[in-house]
N, C-alpha and C. Protein backbone atom coordinates (compact mmCIF):
# COMPACT_ATOMS: atom_id res chain seq x y z
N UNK A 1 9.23 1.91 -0.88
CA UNK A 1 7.93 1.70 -0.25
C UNK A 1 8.16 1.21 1.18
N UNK A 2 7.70 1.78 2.10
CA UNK A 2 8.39 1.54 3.65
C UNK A 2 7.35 0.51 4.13
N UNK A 3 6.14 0.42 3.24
CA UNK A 3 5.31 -1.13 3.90
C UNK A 3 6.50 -1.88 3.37
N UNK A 4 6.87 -2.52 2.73
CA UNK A 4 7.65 -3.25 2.02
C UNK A 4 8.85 -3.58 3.17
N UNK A 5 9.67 -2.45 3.26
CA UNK A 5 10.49 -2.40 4.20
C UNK A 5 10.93 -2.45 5.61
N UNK A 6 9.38 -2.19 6.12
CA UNK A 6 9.37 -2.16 7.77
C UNK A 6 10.47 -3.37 8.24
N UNK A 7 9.70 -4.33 8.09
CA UNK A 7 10.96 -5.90 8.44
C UNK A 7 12.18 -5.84 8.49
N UNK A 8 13.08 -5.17 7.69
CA UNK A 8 13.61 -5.14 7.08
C UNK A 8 14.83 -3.72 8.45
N UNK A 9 14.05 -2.87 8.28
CA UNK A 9 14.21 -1.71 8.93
C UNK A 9 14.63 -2.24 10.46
N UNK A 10 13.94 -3.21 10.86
CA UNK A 10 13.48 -3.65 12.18
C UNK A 10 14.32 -4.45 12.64
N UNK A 11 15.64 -4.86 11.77
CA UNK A 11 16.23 -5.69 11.95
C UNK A 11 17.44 -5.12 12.96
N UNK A 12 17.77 -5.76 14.07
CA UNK A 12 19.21 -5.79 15.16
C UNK A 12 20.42 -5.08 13.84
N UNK A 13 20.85 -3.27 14.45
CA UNK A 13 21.70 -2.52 13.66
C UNK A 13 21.97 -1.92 12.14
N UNK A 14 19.88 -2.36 11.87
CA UNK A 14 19.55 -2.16 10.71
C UNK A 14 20.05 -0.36 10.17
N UNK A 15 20.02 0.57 11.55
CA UNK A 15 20.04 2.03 11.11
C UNK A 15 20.98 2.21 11.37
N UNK A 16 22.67 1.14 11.59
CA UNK A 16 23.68 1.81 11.31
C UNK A 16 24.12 1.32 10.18
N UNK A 17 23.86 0.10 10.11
CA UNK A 17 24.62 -0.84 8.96
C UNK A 17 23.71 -1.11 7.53
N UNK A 18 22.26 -0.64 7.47
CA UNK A 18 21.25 -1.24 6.30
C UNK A 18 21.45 0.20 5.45
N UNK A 19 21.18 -0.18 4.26
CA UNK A 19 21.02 1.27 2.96
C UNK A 19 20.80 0.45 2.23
N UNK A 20 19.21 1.27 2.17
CA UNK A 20 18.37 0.41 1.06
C UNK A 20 18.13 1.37 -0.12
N UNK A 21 18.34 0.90 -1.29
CA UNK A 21 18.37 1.46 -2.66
C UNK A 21 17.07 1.38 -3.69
N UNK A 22 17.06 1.93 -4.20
CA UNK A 22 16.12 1.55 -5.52
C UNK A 22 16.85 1.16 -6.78
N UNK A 23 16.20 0.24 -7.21
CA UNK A 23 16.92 -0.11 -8.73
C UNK A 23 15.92 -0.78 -9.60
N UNK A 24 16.46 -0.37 -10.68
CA UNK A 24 15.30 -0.94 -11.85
C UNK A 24 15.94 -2.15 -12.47
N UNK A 25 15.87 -3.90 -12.50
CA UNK A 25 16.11 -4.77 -13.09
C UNK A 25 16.50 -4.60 -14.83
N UNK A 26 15.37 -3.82 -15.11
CA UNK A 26 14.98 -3.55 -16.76
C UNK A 26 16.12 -2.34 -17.16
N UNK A 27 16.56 -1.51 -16.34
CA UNK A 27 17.02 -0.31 -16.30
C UNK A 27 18.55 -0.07 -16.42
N UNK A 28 19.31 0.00 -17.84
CA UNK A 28 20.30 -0.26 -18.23
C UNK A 28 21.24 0.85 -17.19
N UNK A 29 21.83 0.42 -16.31
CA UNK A 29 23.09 1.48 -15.68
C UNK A 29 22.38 1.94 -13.77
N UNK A 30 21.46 1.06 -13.94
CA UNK A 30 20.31 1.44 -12.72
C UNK A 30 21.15 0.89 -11.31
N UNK A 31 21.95 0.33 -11.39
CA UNK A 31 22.72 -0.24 -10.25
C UNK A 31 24.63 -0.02 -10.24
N UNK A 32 24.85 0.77 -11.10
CA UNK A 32 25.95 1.38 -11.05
C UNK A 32 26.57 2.23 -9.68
N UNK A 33 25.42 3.07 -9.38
CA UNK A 33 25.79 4.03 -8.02
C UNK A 33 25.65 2.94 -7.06
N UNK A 34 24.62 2.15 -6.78
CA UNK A 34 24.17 0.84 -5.59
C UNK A 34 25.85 0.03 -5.56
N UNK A 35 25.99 -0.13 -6.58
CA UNK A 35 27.25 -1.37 -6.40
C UNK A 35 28.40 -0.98 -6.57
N UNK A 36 29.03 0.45 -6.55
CA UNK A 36 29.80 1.52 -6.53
C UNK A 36 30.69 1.34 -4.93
N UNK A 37 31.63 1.05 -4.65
CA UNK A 37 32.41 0.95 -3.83
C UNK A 37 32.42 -0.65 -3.65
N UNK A 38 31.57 -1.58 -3.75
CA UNK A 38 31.11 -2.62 -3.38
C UNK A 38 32.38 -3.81 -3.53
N UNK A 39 32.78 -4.60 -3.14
CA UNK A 39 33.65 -5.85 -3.34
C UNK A 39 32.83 -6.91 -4.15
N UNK A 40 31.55 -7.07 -3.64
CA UNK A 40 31.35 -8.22 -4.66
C UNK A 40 29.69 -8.01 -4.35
N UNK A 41 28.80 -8.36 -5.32
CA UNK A 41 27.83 -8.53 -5.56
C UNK A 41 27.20 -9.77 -5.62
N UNK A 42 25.57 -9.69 -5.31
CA UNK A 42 25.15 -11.54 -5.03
C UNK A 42 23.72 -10.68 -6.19
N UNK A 43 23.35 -11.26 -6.98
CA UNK A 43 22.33 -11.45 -7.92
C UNK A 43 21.32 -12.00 -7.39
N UNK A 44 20.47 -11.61 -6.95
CA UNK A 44 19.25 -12.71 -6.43
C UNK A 44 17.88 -13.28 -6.70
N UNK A 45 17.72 -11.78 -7.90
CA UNK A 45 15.99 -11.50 -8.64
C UNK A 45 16.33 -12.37 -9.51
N UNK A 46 14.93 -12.32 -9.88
CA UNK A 46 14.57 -13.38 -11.11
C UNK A 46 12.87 -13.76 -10.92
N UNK A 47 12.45 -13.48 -12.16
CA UNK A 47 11.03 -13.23 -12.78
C UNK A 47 10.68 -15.03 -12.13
N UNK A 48 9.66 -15.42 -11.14
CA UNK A 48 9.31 -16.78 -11.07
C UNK A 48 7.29 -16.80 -11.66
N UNK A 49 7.18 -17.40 -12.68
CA UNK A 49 6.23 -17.36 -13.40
C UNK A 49 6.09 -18.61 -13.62
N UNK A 50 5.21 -19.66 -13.01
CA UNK A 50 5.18 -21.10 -13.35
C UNK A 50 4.58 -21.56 -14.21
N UNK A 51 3.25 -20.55 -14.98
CA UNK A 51 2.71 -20.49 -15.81
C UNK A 51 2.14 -19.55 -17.24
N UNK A 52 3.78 -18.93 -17.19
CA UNK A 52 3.10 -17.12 -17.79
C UNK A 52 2.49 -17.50 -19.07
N UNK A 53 1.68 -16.00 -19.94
CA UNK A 53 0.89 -16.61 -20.68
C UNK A 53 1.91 -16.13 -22.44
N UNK A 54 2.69 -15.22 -21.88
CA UNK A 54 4.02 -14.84 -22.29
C UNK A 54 5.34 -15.28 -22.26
N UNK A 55 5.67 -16.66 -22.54
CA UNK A 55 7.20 -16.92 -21.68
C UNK A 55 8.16 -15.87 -21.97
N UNK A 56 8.18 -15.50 -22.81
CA UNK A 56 9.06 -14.43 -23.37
C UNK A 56 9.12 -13.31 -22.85
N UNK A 57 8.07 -12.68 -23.21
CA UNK A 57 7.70 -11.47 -22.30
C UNK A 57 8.08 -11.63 -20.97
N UNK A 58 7.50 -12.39 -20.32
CA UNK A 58 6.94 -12.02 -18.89
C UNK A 58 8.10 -12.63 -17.98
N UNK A 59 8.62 -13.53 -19.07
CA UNK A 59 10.11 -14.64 -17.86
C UNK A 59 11.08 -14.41 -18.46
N UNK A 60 11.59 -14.83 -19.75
CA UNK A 60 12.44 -15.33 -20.56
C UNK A 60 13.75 -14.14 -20.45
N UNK A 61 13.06 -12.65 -21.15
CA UNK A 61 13.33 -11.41 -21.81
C UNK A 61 13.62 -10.56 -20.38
N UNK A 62 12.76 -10.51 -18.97
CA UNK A 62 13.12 -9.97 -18.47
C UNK A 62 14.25 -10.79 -17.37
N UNK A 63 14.42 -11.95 -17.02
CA UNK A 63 15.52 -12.75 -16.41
C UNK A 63 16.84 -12.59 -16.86
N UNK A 64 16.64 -12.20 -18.19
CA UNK A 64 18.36 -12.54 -19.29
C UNK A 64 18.66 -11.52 -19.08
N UNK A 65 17.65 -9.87 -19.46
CA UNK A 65 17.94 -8.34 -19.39
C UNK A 65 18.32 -7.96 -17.99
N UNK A 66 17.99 -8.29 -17.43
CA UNK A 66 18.19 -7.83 -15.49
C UNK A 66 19.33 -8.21 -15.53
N UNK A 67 19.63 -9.82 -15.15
CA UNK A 67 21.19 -10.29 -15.01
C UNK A 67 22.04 -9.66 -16.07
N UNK A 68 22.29 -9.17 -16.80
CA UNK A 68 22.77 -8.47 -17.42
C UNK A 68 23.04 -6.97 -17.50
N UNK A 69 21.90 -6.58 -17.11
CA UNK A 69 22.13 -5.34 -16.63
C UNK A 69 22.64 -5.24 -15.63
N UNK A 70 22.34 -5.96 -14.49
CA UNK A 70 23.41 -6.08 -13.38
C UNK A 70 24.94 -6.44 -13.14
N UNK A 71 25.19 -7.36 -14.63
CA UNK A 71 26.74 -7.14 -15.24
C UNK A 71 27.21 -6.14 -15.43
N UNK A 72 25.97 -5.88 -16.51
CA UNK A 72 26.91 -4.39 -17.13
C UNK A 72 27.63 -3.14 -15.91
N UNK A 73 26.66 -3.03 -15.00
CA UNK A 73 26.58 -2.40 -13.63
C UNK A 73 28.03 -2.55 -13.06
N UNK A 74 28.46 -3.71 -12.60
CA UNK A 74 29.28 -4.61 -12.33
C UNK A 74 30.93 -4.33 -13.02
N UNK A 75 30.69 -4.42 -14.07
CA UNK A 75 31.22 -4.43 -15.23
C UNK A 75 32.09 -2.90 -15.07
N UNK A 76 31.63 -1.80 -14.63
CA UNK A 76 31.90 -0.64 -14.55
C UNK A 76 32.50 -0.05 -13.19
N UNK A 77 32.49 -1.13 -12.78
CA UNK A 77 32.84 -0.59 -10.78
C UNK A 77 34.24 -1.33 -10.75
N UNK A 78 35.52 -0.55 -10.54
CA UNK A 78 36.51 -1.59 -10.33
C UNK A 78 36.87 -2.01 -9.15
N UNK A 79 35.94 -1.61 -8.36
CA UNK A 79 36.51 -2.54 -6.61
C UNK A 79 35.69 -3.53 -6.87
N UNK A 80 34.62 -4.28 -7.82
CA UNK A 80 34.03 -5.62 -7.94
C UNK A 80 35.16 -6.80 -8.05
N UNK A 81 35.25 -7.66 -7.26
CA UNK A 81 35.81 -8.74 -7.75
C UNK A 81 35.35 -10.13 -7.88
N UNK A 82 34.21 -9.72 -7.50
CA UNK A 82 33.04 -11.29 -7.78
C UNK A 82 31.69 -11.01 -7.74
N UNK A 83 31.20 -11.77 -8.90
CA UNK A 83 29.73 -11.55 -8.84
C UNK A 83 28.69 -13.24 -8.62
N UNK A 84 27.85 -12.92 -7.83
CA UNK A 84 27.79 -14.25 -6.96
C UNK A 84 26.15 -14.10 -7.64
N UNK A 85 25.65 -15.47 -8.62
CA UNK A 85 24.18 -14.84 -9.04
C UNK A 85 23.53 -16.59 -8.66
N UNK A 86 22.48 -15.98 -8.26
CA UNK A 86 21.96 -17.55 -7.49
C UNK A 86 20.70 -17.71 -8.73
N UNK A 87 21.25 -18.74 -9.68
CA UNK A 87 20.48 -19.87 -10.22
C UNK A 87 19.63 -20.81 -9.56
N UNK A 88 19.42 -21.60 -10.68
CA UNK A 88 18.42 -22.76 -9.69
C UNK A 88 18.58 -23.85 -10.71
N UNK A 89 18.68 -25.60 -9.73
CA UNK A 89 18.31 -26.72 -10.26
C UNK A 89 17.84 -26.66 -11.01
N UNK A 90 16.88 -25.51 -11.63
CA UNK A 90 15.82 -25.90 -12.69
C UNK A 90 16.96 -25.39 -13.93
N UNK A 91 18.21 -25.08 -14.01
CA UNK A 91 19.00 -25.31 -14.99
C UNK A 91 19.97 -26.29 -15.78
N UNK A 92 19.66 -27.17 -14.50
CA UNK A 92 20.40 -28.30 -14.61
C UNK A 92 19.54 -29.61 -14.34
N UNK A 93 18.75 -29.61 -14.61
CA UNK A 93 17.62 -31.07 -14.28
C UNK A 93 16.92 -31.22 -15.40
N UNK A 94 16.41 -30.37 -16.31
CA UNK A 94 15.82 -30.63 -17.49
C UNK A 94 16.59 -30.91 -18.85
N UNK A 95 17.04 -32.10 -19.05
CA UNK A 95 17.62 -31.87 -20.56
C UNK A 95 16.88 -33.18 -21.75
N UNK A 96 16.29 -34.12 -21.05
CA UNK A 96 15.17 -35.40 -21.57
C UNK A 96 15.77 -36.80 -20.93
N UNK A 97 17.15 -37.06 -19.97
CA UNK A 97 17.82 -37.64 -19.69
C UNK A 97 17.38 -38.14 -18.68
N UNK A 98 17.32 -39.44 -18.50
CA UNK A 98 16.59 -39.91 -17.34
C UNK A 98 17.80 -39.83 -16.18
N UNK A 99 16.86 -38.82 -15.00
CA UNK A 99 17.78 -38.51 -13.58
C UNK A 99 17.29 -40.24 -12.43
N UNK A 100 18.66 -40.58 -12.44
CA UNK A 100 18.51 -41.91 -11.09
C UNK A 100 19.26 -41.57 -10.13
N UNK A 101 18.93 -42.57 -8.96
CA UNK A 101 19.98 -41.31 -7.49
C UNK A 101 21.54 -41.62 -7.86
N UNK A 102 21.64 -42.67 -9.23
CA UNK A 102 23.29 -43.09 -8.89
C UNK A 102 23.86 -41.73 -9.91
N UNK A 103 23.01 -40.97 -10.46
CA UNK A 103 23.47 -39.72 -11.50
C UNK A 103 23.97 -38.72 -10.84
N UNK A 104 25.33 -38.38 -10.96
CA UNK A 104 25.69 -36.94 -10.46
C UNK A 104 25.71 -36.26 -11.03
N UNK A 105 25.07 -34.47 -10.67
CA UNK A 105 24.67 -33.79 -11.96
C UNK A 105 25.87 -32.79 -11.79
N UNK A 106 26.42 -32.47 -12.73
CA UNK A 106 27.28 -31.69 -12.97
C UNK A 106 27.73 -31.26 -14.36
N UNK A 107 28.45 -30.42 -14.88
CA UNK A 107 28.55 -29.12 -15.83
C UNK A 107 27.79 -29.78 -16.93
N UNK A 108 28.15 -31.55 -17.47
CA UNK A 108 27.61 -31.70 -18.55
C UNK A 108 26.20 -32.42 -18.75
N UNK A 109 25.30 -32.12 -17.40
CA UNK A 109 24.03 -32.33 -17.22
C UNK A 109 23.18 -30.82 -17.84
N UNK A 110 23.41 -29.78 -17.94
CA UNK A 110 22.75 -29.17 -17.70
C UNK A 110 21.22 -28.90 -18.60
N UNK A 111 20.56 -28.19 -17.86
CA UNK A 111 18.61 -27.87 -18.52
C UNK A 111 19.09 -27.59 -20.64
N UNK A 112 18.47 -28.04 -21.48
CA UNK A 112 18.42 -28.35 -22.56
C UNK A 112 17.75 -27.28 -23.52
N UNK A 113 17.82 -25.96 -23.65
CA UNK A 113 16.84 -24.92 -23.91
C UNK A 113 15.05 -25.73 -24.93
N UNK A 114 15.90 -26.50 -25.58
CA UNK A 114 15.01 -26.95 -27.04
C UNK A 114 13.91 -27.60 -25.98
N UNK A 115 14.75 -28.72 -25.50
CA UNK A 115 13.63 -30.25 -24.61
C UNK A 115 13.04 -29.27 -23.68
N UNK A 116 13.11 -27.85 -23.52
CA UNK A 116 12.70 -27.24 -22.04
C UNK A 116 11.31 -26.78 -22.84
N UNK A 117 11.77 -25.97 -23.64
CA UNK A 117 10.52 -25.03 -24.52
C UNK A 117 9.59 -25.97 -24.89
N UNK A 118 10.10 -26.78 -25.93
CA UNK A 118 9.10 -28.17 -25.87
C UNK A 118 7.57 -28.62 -24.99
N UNK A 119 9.01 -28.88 -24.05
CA UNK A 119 7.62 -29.25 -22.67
C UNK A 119 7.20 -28.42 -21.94
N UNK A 120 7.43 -26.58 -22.32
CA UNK A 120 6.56 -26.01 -22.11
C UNK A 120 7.38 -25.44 -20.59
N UNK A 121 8.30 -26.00 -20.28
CA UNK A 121 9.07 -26.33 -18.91
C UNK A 121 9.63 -23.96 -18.90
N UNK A 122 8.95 -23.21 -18.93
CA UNK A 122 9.68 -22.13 -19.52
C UNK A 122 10.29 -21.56 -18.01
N UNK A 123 10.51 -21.64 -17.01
CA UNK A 123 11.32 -21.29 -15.87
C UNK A 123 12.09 -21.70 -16.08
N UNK A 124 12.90 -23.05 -16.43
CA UNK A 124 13.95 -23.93 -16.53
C UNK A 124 14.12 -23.00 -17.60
N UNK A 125 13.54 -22.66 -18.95
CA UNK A 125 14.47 -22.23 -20.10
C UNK A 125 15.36 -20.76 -19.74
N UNK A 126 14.29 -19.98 -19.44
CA UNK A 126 14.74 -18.49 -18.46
C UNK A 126 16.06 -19.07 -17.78
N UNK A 127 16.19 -19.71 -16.68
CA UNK A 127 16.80 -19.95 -16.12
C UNK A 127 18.32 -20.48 -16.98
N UNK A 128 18.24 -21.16 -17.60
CA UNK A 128 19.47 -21.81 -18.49
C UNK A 128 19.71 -20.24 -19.48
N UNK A 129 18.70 -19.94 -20.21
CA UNK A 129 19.34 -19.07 -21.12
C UNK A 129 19.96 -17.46 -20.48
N UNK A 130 19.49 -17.51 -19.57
CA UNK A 130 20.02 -16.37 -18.44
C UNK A 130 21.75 -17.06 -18.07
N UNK A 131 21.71 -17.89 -17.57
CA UNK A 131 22.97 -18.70 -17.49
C UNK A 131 24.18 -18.05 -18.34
N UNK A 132 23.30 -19.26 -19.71
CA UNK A 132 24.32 -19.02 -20.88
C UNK A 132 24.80 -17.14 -20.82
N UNK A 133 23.70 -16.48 -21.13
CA UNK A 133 24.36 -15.04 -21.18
C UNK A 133 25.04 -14.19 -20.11
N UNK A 134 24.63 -14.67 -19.18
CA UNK A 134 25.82 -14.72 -17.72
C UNK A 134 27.11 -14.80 -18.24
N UNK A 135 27.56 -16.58 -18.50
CA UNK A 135 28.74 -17.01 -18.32
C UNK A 135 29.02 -16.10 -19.68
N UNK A 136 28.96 -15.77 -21.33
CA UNK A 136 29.24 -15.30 -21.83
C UNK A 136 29.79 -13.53 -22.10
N UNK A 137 28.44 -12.93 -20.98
CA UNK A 137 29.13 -11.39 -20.82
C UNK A 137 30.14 -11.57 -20.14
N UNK A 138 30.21 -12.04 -18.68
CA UNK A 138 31.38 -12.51 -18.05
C UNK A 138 33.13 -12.42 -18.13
N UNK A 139 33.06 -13.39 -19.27
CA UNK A 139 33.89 -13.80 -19.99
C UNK A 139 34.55 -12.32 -20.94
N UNK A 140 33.66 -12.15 -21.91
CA UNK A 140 34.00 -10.88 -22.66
C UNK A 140 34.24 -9.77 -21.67
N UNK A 141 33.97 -9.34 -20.21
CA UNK A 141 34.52 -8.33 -19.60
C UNK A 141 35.25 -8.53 -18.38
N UNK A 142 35.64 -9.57 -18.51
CA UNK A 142 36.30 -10.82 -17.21
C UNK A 142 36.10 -10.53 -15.83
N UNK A 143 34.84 -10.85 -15.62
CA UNK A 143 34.32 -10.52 -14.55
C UNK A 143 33.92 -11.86 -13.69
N UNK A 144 34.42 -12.09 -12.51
CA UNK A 144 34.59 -13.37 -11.71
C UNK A 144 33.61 -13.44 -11.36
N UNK A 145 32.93 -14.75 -11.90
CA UNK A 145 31.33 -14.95 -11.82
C UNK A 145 31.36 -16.25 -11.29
N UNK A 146 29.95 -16.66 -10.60
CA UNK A 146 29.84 -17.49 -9.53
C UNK A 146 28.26 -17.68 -9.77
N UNK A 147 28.61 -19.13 -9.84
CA UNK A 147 27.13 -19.35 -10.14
C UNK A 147 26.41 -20.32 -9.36
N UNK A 148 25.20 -20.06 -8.02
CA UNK A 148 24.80 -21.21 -7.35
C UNK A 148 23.28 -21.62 -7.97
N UNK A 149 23.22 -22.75 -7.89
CA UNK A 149 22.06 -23.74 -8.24
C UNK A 149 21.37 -24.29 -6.66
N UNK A 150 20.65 -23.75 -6.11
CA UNK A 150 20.02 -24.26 -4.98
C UNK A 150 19.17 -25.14 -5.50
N UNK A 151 18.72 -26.36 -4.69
CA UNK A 151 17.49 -26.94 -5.09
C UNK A 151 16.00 -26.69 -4.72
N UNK A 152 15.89 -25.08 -3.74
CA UNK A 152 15.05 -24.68 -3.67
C UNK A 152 15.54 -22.96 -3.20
N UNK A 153 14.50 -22.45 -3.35
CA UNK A 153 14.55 -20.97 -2.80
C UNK A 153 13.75 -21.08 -1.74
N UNK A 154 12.82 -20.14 -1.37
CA UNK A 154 11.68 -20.04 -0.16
C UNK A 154 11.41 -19.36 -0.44
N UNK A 155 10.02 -18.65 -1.31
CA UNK A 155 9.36 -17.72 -1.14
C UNK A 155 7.64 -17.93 -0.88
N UNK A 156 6.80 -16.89 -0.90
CA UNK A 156 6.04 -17.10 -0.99
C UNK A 156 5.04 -17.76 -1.99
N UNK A 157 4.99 -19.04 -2.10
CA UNK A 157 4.47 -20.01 -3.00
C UNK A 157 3.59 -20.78 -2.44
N UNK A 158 3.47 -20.96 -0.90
CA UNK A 158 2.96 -22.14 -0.45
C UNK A 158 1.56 -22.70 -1.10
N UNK A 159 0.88 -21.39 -1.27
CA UNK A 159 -0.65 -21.83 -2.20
C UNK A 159 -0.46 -22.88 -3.35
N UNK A 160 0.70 -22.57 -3.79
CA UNK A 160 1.01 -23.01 -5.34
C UNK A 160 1.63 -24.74 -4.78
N UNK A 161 2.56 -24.79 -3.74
CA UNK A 161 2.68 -25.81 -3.01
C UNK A 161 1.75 -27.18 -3.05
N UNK A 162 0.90 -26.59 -1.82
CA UNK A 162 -0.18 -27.15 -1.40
C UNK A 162 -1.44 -27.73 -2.40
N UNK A 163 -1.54 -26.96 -3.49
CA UNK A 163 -2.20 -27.33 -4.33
C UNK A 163 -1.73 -28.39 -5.27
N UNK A 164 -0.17 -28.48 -5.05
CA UNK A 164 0.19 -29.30 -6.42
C UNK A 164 0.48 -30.67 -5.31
N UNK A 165 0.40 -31.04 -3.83
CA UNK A 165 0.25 -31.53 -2.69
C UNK A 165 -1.08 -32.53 -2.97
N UNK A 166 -2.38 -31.75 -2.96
CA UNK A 166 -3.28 -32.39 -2.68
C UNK A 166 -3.88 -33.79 -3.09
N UNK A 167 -3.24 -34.24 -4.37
CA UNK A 167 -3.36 -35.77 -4.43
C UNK A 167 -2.68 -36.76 -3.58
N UNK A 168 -2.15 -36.08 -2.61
CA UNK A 168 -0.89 -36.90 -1.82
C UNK A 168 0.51 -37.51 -3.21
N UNK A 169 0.33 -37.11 -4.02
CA UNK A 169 1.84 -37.54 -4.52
C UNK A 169 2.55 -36.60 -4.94
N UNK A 170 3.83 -37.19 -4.82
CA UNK A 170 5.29 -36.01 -4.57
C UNK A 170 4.87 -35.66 -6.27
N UNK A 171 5.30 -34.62 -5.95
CA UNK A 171 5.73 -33.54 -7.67
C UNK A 171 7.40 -34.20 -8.31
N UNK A 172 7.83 -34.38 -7.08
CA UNK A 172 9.37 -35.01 -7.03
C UNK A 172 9.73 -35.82 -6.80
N UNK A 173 10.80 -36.45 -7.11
CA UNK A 173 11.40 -37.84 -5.54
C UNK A 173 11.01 -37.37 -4.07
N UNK A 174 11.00 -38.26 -3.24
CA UNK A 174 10.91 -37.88 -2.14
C UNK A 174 12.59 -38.48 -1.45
N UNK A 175 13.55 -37.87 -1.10
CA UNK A 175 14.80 -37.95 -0.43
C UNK A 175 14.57 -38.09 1.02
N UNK A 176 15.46 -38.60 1.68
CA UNK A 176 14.73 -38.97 3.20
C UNK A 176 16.23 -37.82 3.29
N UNK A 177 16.14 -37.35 4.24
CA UNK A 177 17.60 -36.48 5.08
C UNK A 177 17.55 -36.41 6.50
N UNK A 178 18.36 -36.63 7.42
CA UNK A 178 18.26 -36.46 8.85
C UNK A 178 18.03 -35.07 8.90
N UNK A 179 17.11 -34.65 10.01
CA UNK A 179 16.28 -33.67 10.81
C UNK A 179 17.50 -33.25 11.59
N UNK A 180 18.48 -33.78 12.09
CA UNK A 180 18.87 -33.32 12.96
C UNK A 180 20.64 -33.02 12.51
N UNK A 181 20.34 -33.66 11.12
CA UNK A 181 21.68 -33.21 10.37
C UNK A 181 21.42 -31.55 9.76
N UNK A 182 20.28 -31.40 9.33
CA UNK A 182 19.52 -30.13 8.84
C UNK A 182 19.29 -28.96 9.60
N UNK A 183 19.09 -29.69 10.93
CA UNK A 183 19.16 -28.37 11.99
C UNK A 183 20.28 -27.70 12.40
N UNK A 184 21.39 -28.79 12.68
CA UNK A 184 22.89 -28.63 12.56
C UNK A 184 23.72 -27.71 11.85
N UNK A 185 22.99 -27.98 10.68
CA UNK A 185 23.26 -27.05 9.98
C UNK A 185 22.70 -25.55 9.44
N UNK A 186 21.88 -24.95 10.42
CA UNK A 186 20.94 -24.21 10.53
C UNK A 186 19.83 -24.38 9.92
N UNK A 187 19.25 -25.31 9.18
CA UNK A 187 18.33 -24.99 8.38
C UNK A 187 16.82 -25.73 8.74
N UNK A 188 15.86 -24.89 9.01
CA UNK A 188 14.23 -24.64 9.54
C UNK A 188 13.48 -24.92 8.81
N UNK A 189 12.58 -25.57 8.89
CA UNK A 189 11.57 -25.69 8.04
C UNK A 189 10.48 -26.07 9.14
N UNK A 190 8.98 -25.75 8.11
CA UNK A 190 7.53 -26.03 8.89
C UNK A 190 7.24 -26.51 8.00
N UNK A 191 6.56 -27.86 8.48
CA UNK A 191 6.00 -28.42 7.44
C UNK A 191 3.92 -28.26 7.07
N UNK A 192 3.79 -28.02 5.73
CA UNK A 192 2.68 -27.69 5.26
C UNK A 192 1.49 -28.45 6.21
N UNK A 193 1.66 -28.86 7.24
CA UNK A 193 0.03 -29.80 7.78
C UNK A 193 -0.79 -28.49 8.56
């Protein structure tokens, strides 16, 4: 779809260096030709549904099947030598354990499938049980997998933001970080006022 793409197109050496593909997430073998010569692959989709009326359906079933199909994909190309799939905090923050700033979270923190479903928490469960079947195909076809946990993405959410904003209290901790340590390090932000 070239609305979709214009941006994209428009980008500094986009028409010597860009090739944009189609692929189906759901679509068993759909990224085989795409990732065919490729060195390493970065995973980036993933169903974000904060409230589906389906967890299963609509998050759960298609998060686990995609990353996986994008193994399997993977799995079949032998110039792959790493597959780089970007998770999220929300796999590792939910397990019923009270988080304090002196807690460092690491391998044996991680999101809790049972305490997730429970509280209804079903992004965090997607997210962990996608994980688990990650690190497990992986393994069975030894495929060098890499797994990042950002504590945020950026997409278009801000509505969803702003609304969960309007009592004035954080959804979260609030962390103080230098502005000018953040810029340093390239990273931009506008803030919602």
């Amino acid at each position: 779809d070239t609305k979709k793409t214009l941006h994209l197109l428009a980008l500094d050496g986009a028409k010597e260096r860009l090739h944009l593909c189609k692929a189906d997430l759901l679509e068993v073998g759909s990224f085989e030709s795409i990732v065919d010569g490729c060195d390493g692959v970065f995973h980036t989709a993933s169903p974000v549904l904060l409230t589906p009326k389906d967890p299963k359906m609509e998050l759960i079933d298609p998060a686990v099947k995609g990353t996986i199909n994008v193994l399997s994909s993977c799995a079949e190309v032998p110039t792959i030598k790493r597959v780089v799939i970007t998770s999220s905090m929300a796999s590792v923050a939910f397990n019923g354990k009270t988080l304090t700033p002196d807690v460092t979270l690491d391998e044996s923190w991680f999101s809790h499938p049972v305490f997730c479903q429970k509280s209804e928490l079903w992004y965090p469960v997607s997210k962990t049980l996608t994980e688990e079947a990650a690190w497990r195909f992986g393994r069975e076809k030894a495929i060098d997998l890499f797994m990042m946990h950002p504590g945020l993405t950026r997409r278009l959410t801000f509505g969803f933001a702003k609304s969960r904003c309007e009592d004035q209290k954080p959804s979260v901790p609030t962390y103080k970080i230098s502005n000018d340590k953040a810029r340093s390090l390239g990273i931009g932000f506008t803030p919602l006022e």
